[in-house]
Structures are given as C-alpha cells and as structure tokens.
Protein backbone atom coordinates (compact mmCIF):
# COMPACT_ATOMS: atom_id res chain seq x y z
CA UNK A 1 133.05 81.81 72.14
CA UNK A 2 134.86 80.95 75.66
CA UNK A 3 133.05 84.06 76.78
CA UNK A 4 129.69 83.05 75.76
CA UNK A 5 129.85 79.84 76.76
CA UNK A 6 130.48 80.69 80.07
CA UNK A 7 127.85 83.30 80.16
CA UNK A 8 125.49 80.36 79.13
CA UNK A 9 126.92 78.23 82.26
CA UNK A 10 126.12 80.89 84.53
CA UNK A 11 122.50 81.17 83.60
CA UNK A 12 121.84 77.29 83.27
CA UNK A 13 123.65 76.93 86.71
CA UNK A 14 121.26 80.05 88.92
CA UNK A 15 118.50 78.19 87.09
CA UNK A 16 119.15 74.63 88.36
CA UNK A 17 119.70 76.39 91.68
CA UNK A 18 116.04 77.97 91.64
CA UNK A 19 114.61 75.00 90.39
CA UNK A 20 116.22 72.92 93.34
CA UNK A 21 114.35 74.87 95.62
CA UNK A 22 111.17 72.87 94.42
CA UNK A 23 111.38 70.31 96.13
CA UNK A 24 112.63 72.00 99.61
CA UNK A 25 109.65 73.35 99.42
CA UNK A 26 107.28 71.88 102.57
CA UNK A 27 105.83 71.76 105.87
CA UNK A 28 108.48 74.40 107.23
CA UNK A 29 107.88 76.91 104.50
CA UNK A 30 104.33 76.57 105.07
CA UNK A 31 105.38 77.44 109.24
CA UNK A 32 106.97 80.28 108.02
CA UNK A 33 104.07 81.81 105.81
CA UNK A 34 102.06 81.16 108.44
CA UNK A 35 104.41 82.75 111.07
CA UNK A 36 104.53 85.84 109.03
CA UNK A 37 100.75 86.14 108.22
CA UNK A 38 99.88 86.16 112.06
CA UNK A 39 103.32 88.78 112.70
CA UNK A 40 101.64 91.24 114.92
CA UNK A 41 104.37 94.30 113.77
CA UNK A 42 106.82 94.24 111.34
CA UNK A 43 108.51 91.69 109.77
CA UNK A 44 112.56 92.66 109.69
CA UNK A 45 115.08 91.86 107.31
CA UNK A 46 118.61 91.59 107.96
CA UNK A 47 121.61 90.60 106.03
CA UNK A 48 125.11 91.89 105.53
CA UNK A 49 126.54 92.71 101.88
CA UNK A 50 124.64 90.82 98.85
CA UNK A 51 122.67 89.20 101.34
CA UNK A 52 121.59 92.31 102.30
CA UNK A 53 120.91 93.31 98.83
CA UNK A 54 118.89 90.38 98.30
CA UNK A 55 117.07 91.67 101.64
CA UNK A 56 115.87 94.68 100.25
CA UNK A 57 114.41 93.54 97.72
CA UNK A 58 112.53 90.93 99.81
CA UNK A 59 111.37 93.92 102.13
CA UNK A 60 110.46 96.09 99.28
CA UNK A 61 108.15 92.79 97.96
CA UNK A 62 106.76 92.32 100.63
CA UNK A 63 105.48 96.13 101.42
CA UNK A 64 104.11 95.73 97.90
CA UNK A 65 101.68 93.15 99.30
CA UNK A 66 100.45 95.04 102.58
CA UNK A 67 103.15 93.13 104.71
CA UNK A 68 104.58 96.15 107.42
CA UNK A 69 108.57 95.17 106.39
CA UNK A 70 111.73 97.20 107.05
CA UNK A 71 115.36 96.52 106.22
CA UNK A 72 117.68 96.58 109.26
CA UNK A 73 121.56 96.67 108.83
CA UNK A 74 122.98 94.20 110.53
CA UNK A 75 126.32 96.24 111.49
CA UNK A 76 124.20 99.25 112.43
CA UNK A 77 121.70 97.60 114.11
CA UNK A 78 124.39 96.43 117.06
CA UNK A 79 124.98 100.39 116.99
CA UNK A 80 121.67 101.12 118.00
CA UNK A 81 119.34 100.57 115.55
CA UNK A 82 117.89 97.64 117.28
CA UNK A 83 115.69 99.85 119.20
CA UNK A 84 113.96 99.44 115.39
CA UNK A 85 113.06 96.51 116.85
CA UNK A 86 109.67 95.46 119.22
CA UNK A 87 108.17 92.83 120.44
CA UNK A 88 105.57 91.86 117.99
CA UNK A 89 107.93 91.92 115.16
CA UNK A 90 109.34 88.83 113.51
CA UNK A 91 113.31 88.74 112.12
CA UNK A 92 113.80 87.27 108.87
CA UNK A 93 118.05 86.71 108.81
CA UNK A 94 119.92 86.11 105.77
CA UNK A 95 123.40 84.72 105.65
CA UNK A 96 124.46 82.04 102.89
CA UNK A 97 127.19 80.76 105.24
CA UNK A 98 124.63 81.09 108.32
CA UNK A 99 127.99 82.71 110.26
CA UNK A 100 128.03 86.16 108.82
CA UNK A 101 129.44 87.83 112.33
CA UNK A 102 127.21 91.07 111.70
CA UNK A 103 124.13 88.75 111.73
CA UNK A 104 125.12 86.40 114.53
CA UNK A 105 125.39 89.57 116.94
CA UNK A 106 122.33 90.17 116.63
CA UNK A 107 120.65 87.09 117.90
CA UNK A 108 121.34 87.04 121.61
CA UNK A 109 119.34 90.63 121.41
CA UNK A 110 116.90 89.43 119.59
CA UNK A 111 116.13 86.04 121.82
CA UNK A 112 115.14 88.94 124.79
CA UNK A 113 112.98 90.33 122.88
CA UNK A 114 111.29 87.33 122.35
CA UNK A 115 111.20 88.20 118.24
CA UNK A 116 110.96 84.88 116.79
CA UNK A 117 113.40 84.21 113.97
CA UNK A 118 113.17 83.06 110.43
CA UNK A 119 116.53 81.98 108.82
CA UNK A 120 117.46 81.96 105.31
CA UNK A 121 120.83 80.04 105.07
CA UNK A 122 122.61 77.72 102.53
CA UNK A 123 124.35 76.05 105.38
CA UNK A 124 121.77 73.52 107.73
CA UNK A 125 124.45 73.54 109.93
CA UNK A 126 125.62 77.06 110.55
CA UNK A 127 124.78 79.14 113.97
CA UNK A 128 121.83 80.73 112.32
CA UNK A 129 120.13 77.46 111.63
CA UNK A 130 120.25 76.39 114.82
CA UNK A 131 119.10 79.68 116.32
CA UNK A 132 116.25 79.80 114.18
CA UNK A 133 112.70 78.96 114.88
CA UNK A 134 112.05 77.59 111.39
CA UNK A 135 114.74 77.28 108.45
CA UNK A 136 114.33 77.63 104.90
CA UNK A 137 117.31 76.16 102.81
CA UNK A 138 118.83 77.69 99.90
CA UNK A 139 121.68 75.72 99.62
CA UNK A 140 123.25 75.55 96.19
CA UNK A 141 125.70 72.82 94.52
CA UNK A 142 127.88 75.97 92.80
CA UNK A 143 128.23 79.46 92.21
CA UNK A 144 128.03 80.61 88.61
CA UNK A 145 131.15 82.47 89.39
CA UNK A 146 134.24 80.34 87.29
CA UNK A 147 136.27 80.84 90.59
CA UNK A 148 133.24 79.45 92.84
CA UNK A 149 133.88 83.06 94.96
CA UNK A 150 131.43 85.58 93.47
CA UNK A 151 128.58 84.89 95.31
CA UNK A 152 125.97 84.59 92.32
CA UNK A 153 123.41 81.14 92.37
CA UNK A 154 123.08 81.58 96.08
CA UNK A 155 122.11 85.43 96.08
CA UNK A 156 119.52 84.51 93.17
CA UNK A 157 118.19 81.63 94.82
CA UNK A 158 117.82 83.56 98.13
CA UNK A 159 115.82 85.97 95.92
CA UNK A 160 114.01 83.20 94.44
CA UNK A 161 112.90 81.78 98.14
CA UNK A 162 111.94 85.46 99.27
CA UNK A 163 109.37 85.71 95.61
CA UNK A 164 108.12 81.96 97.14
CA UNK A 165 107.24 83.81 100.00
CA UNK A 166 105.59 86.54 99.06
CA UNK A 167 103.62 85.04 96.47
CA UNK A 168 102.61 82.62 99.25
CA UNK A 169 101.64 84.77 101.48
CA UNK A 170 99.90 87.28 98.75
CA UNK A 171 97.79 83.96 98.32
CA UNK A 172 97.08 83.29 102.03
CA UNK A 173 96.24 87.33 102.47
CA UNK A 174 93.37 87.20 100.01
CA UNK A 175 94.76 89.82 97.74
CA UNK A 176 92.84 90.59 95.15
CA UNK A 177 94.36 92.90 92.46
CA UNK A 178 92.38 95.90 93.62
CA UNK A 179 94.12 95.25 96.96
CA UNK A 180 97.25 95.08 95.39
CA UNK A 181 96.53 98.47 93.42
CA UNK A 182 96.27 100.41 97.05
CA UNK A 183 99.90 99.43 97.50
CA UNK A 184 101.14 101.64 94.07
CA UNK A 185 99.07 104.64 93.91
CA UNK A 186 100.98 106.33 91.63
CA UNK A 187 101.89 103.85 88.70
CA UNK A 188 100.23 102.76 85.73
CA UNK A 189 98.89 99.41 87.34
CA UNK A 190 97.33 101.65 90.19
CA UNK A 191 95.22 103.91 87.69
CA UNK A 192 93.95 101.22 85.46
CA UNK A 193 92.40 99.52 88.47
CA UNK A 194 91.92 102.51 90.88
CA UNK A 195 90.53 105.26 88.49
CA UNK A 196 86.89 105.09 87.83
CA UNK A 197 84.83 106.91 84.92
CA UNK A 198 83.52 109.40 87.21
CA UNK A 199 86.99 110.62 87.96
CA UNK A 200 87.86 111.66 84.86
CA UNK A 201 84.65 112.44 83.32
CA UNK A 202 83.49 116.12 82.08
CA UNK A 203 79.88 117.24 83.62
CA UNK A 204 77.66 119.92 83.64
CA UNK A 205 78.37 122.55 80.71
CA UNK A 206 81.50 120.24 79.63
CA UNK A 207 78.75 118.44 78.39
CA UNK A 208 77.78 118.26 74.68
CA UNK A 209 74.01 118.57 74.18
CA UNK A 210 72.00 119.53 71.54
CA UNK A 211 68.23 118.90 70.71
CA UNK A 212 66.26 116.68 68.75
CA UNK A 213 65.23 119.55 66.20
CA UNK A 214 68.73 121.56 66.45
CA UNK A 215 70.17 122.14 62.54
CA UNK A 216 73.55 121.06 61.38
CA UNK A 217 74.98 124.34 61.64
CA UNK A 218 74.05 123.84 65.78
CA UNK A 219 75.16 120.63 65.92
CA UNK A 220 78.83 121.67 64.51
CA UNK A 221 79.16 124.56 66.62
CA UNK A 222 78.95 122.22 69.94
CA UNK A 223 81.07 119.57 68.73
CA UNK A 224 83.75 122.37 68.00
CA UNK A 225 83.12 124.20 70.63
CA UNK A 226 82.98 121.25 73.40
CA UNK A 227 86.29 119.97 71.53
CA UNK A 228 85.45 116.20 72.38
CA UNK A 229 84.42 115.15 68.74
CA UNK A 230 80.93 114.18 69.81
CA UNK A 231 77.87 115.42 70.82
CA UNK A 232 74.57 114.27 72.49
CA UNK A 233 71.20 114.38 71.45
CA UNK A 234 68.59 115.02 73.94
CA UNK A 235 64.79 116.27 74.39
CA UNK A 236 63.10 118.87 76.36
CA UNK A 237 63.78 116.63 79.12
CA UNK A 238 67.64 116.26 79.09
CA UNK A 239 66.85 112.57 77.93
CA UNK A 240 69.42 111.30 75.15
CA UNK A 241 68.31 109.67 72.58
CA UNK A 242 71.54 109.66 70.31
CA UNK A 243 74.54 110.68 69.52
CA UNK A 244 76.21 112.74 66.35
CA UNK A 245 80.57 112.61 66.03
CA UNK A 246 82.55 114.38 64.10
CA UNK A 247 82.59 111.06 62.13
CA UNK A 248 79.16 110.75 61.10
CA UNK A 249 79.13 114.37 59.80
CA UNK A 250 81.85 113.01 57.55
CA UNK A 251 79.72 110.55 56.55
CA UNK A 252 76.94 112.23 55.92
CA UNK A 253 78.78 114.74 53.80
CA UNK A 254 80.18 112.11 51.26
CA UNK A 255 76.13 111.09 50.66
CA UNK A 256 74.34 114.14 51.06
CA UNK A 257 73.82 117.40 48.90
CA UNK A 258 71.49 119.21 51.23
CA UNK A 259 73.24 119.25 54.65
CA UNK A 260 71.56 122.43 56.30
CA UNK A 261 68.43 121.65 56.41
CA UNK A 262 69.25 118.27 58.75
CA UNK A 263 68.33 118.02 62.06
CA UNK A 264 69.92 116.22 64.82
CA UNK A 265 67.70 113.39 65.04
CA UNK A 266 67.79 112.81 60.85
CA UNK A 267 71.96 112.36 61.68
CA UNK A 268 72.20 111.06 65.09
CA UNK A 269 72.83 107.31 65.87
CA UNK A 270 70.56 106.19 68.54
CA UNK A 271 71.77 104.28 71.36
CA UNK A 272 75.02 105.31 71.79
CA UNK A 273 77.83 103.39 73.66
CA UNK A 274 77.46 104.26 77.46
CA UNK A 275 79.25 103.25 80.63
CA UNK A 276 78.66 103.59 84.51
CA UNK A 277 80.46 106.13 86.71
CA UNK A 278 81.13 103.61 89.20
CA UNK A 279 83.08 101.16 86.07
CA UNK A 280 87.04 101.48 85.89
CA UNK A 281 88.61 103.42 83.87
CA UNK A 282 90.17 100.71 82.38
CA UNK A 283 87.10 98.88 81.33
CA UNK A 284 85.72 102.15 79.33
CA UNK A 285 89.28 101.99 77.28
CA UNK A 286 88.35 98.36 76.76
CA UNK A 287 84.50 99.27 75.16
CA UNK A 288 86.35 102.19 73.28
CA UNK A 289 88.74 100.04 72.04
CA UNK A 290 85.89 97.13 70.94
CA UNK A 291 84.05 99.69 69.26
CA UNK A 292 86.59 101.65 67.85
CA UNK A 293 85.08 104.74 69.23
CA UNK A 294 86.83 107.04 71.05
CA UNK A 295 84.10 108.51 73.83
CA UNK A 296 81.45 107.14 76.24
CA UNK A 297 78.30 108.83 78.06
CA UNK A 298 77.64 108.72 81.49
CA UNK A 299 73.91 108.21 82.29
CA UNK A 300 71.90 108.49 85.09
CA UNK A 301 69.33 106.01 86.03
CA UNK A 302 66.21 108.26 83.88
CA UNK A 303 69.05 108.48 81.04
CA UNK A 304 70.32 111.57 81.19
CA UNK A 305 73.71 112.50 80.67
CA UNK A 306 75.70 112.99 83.56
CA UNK A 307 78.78 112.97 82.10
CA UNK A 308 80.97 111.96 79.08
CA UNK A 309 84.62 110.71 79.14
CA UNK A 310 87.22 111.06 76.10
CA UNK A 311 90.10 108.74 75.77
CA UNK A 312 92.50 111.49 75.46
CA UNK A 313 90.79 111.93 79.16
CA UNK A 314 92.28 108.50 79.99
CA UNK A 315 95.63 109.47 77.99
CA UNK A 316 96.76 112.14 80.47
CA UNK A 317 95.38 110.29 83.44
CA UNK A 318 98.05 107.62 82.34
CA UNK A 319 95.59 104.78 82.29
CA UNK A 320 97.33 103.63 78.96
C-alpha cells in the first residue's frame, strides 16, 4: 500500500506541476513562438543529462512539424561541435538549475555569434535567465522523487513547456494535417493521408470487364481469373453500366434454377460504388467500410473504368 500510495503522489505531483505552467503562460511565450517562427536556420537544443533527454525529444517534435532542429551536447559542443552552430540559428538552453556548467560555457560563444537565446530554467534567477533573450519558467514546488533529488516534475514539466511550444507554433505555421503527413512518410498516419486511389489501383488488363450480353459461365471466369471478387459490366464502348461480385452470384444461386442462361446485365447491379483517382486512400476505406463492400471503380470523366481498387490493395499498402 506504502508503495502505491507513493506511486499515486508522484503522478498527482508532475500533474500539478504541468498544470502550473497555465498560468505562466503569456506575452513572453508568445516572444518566443514568434522568435522561433521567423528563425532563419536551425533552432538548437542544448541541455546536459535529463535535461538533455528532455531536449531530444523537444528537437525530435519539433522536426515533426517542419521546424529545421538539431540536438547539440553541451559538453561536446565546447569540444568543437559549436561550429554546428551559424548565425541564423536560434539556441534553445535547458538547465532546471539555470547553472548547469556544460550549458553556461556555451553562452559567451554563442553571444559572438549573435544566436539569440531562449532559456528554459526553473530558476528566474540563475545565469541562464539572465543571459537569455526571453525566459520561459518551469519552476516546480517539488520533485515526485520521496528524497526531492531524482529530478522527475521538473524534467516532465520541461517536456510539457517544449509540447506548448510546438503545438503553438504548429498553429502559427498553418499546418494542416496533409502538411504534417510530409514530415512521416513512412508510417501509418503518412499513407492514410498521402496515398491516393490512383496509387494503388489496378488498370488496364487488371481490370475486370465483361459485356452486357456475356453468360454466367463468362462472368465467373473473370471474377476468378481477375481474383478481385468483382467484375464490371460494360458496352461496346468500354462504358460501365454495372457491376456483378462474387456476392451477388451467391445470391442469385439461392433464388434461381436456371443460372446459365443469365446474362450480365439480368445479374449486374447498376450504379456501382465509384471513387476518384485523385481521393485518398483513406476516404475509399471509409465508402468501403459504409457500404460494406469491399472494392471501388475508378472512372473517367465518359465513365469508363480506369481503374478498380481492392481493400486488400489498401491492406498491404498499410493504410489500415
């Protein structure tokens, strides 16, 4: 019980410290999302040990959002890596105590290369702050530690300060979620709102297409053959005028007696679901999902099919 109950303390104090942050929140956090919207270069983060955790997370955020950000190591940077470092760029410091050594070095280079400088600090009246062009407090009353040591409320609501930020300046950006989508290429949020129809679509003999007069026996072989549980139904002129799935052959089996004698238009069901090239990928699982169906035609503008799209197409693309 002692156990849990301080595991309980420790959660209800990080989340007083965030929510303290609330109401430090004014005209010199607007200053410095405003500072880092108009940064010409990079914006670089610094801190030394779980401040500079905390930093690379904040970096990594902020690349997320189109923000140019790299993490520099305090102790290395006095060891030449401050040549990481132009004018243009804009240092974003992290120290709790706002006297971390590692961090202070850096300053004096920093001030001749006229990099302005953004401190993070839970101490208003540490070195940092008063080197700093604008300060953003993230003071806290306690650690969550039990022996007020293990730095633990202060590292989450430095965190907490740099997700204020970016969300901030996400908003002042203009991002838009297609935006945002450029940023991860290769995850699942990236394909559901960069992959359109037209990239996964089948076309030309992939196609499924039989006639208007074609029998059943015709109309099986293509499904079967085309393996995407559907086929479409179109006239001399490569104009659809329905569709026949696996599913209505089911159907029509269960009522009828005399199947071989049907044509595709006596079976078909005219207009089918279709869907635009140009849509998402993500919008033609939506329809699919509405309609319980599980594929869409592409048609051009005199309604022929240009393509159809499966959802086990959208499956291995990883769009679900």
């Amino acid at each position: 019980m002692e156990i849990l109950e301080l595991a309980k303390k420790a959660l209800l104090v990080e989340s007083r410290a965030v929510a303290a942050l609330a109401g430090r929140i004014g005209e010199e956090f607007l200053q410095a999302v405003d500072l880092i919207h108009r940064c010409q270069g990079r914006v670089v983060i610094t801190g030394m040990g779980k401040s500079g955790l905390i930093g690379k997370k904040i970096t990594s955020t902020f690349a997320s959002i189109g923000t140019p950000a790299l993490f520099l190591h305090p102790a290395e940077g006095i060891h030449g890596d401050l040549g990481m470092v132009t004018r243009g760029d804009l240092l974003l410091g992290i120290s709790n105590s706002g006297e971390t050594e590692e961090v202070l070095r850096l300053l004096p280079a920093i001030k001749r290369f006229r990099v302005p400088l953004i401190g993070i600090t839970g101490n208003l009246s540490s070195t940092l702050a008063r080197e700093s062009d604008i300060v953003l407090d993230v003071g806290v009353e306690e650690e969550a530690c039990p022996l007020g040591l293990v730095p633990t409320a202060s590292t989450t609501a430095t965190l907490a300060m740099g997700d204020a930020l970016a969300v901030a300046l996400l908003q002042r950006k203009g991002l838009r979620k297609e935006d945002f989508a450029l940023f991860h290429p290769g995850g699942s949020l990236g394909k559901r709102l960069l992959l359109k129809v037209k990239d996964l679509m089948h076309t030309g003999k992939e196609v499924p297409r039989v006639t208007r007069e074609a029998l059943l026996k015709d109309v099986i072989y293509e499904i079967s053959s085309k393996g995407l549980g559907v086929t479409s139904v179109v006239d001399e002129e490569g104009i659809v005028h329905g569709i026949v799935t696996d599913g209505d052959l089911r159907r029509l089996m269960e009522r009828e007696t005399d199947l071989f004698h049907k044509t595709a238009q006596e079976i078909m069901t005219v207009n089918p679901k279709t869907i635009e090239g140009e849509s998402l990928a993500a919008q033609a699982i939506q329809v699919m999902e509405y309609y319980a169906i599980t594929s869409l035609l592409i048609l051009d503008e005199q309604r022929r099919a240009e393509g159809i799209v499966h959802l086990h197409d959208m499956l291995k693309a990883g769009v679900v």
